[in-house]
N, C-alpha and C. Protein backbone atom coordinates (compact mmCIF):
# COMPACT_ATOMS: atom_id res chain seq x y z
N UNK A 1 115.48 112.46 83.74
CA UNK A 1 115.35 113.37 84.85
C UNK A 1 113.88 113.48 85.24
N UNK A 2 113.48 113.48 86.76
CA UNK A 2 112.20 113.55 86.76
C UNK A 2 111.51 114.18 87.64
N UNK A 3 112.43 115.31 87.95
CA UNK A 3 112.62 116.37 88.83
C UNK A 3 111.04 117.28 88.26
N UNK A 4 110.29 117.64 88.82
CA UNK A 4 109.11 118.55 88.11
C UNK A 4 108.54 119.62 89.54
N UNK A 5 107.80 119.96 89.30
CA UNK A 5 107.02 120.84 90.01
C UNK A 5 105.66 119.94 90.54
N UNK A 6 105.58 119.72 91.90
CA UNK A 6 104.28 119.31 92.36
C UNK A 6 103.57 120.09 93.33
N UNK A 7 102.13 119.97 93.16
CA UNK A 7 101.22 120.62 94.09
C UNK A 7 100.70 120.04 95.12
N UNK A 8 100.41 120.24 96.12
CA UNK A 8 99.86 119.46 97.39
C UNK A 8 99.13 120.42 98.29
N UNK A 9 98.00 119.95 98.35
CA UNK A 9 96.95 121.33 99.09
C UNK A 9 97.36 122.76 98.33
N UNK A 10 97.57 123.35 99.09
CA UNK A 10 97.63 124.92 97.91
C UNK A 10 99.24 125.30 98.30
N UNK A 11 100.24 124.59 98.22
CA UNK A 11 102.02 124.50 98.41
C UNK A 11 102.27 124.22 97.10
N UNK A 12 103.05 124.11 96.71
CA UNK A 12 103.30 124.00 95.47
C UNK A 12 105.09 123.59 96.00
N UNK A 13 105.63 122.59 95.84
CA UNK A 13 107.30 122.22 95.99
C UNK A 13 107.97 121.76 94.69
N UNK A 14 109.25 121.58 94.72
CA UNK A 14 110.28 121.05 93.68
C UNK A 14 110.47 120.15 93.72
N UNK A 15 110.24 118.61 93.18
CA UNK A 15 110.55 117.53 93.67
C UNK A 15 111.56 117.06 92.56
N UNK A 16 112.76 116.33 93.83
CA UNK A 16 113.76 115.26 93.14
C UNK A 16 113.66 114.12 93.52
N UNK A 17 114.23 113.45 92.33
CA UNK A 17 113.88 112.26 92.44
C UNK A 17 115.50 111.81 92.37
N UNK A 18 115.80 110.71 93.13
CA UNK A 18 117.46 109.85 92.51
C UNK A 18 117.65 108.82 92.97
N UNK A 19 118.26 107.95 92.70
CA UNK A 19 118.69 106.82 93.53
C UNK A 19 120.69 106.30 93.17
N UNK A 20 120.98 105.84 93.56
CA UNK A 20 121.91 105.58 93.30
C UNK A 20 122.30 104.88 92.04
N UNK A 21 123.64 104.80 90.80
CA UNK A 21 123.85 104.42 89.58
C UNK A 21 123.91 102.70 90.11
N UNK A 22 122.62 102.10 89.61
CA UNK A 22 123.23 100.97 89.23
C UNK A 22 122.88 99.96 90.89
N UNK A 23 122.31 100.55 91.50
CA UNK A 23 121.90 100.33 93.18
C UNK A 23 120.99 100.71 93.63
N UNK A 24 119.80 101.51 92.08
CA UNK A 24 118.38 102.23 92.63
C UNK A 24 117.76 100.77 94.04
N UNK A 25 117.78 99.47 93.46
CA UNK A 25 116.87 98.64 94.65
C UNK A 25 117.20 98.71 96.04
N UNK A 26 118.54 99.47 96.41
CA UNK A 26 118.78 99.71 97.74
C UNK A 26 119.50 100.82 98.09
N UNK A 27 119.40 101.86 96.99
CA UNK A 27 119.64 103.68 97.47
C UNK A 27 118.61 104.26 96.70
N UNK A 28 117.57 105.30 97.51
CA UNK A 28 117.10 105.94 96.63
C UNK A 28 116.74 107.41 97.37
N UNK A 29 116.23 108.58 97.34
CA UNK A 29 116.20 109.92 97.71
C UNK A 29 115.02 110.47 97.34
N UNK A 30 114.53 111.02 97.78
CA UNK A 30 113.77 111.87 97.47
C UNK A 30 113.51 113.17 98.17
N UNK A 31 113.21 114.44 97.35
CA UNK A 31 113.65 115.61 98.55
C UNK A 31 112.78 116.46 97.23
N UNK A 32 112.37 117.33 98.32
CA UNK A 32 111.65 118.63 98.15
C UNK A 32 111.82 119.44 98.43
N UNK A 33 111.67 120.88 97.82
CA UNK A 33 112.03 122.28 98.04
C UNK A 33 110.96 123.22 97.69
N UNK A 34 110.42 123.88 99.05
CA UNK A 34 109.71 124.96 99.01
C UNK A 34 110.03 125.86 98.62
N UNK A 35 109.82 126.30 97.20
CA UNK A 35 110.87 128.05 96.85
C UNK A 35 110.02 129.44 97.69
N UNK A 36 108.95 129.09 98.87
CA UNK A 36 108.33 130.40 99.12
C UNK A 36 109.05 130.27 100.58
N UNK A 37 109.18 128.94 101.28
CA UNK A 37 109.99 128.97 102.45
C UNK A 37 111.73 128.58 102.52
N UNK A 38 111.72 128.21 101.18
CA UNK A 38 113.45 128.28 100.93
C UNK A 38 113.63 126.74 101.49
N UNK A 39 113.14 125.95 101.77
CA UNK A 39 113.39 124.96 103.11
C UNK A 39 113.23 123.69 102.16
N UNK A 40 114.31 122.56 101.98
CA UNK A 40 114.44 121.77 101.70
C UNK A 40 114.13 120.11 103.02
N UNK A 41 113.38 119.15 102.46
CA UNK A 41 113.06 117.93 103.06
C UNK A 41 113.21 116.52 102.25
N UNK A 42 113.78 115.86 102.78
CA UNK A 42 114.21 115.08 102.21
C UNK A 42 114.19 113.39 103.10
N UNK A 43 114.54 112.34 102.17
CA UNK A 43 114.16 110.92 102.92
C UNK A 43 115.30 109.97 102.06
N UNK A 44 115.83 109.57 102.48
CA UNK A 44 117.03 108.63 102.16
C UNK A 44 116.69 107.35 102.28
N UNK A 45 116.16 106.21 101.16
CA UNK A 45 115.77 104.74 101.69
C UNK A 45 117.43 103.82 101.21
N UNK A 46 117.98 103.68 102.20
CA UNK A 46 119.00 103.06 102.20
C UNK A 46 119.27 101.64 102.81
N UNK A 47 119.20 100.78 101.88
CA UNK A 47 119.59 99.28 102.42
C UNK A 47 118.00 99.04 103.71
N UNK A 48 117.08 99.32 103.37
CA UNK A 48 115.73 99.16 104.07
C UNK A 48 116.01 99.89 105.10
N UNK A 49 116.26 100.92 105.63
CA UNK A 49 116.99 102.15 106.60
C UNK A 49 116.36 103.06 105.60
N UNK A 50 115.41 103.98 106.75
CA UNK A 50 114.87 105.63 106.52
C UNK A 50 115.47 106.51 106.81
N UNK A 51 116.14 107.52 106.34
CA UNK A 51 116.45 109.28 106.66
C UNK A 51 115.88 110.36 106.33
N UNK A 52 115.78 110.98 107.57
CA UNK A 52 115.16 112.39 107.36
C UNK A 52 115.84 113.09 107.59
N UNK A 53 115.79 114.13 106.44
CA UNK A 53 116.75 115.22 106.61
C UNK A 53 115.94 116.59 106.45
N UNK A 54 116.05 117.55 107.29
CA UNK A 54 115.42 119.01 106.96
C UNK A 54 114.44 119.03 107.99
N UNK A 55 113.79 118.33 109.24
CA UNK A 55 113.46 117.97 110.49
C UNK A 55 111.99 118.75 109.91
N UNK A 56 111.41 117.45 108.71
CA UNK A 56 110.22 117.53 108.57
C UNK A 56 109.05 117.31 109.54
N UNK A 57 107.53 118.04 109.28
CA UNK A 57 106.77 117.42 109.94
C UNK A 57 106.54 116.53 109.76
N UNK A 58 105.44 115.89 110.78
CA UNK A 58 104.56 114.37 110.52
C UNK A 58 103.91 114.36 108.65
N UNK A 59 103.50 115.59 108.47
CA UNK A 59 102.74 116.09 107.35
C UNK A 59 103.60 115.63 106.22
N UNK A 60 104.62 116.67 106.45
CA UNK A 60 106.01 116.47 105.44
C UNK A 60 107.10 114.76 105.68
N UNK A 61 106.65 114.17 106.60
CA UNK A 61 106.81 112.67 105.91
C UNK A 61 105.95 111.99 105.55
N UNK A 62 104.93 112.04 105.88
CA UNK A 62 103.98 111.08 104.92
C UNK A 62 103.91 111.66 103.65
N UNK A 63 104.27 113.07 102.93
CA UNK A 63 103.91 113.24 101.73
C UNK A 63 105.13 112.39 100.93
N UNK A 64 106.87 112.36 101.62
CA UNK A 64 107.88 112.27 101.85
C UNK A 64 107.20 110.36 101.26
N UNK A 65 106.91 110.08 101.95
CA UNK A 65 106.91 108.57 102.08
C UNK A 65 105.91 107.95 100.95
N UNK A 66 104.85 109.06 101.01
CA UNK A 66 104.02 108.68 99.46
C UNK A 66 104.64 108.73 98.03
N UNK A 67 105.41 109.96 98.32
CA UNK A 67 106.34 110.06 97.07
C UNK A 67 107.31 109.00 96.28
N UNK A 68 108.19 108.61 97.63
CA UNK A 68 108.83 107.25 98.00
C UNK A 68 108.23 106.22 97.03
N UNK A 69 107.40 106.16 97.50
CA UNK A 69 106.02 104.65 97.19
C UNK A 69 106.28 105.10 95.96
N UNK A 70 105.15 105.99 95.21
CA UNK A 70 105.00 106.47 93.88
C UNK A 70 106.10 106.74 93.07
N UNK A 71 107.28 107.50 93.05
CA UNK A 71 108.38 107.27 92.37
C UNK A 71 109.25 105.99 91.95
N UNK A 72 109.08 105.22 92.55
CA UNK A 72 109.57 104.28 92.83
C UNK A 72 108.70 102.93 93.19
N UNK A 73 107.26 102.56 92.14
CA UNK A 73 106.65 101.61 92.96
C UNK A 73 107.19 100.38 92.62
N UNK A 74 108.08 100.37 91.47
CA UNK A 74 108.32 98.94 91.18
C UNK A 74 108.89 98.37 91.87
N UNK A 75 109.77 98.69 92.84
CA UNK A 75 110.31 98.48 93.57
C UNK A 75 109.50 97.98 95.09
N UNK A 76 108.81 99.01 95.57
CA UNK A 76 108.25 98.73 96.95
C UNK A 76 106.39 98.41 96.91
N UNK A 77 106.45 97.83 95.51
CA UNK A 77 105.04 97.26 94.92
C UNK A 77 105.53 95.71 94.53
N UNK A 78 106.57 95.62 94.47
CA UNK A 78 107.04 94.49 94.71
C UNK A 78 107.07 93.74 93.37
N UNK A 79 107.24 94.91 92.09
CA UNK A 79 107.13 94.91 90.46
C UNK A 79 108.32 94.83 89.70
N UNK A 80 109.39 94.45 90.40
CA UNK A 80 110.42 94.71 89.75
C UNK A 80 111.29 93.63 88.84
């Protein structure tokens, strides 16, 4: 599980991490939860197809998309 608590500028969110059993190289998720604004954001990399869910900012996808990268670099570092 690798769900933890991260900080970013002075926010502080819940981050999950998942991908699909057995299909992480072409499902994977990642989503965050503000517990001071209640408000969940999230990014679906599916079959090389992006989703946004929770009608993040510009801000809140690039952190969205760094996360992506970093959770997951073996994959989109091309390490796998």
């Amino acid at each position: 599980n690798k769900n933890r608590m991260i900080r970013v500028s002075r926010e502080q969110f819940v981050l999950i991490v998942s991908c699909k059993p057995h299909m992480c190289d072409s499902s994977q998720i990642i989503a965050i939860y503000d517990p001071v604004k209640k408000h969940v954001y999230s990014i679906l990399a599916l079959d090389g197809k992006f989703y946004w869910f929770g009608k993040p900012s510009d801000n809140i996808k690039d952190l969205l998309n760094i996360l992506l990268v970093e959770e997951f670099k073996a994959l989109y570092r091309g390490q796998s």
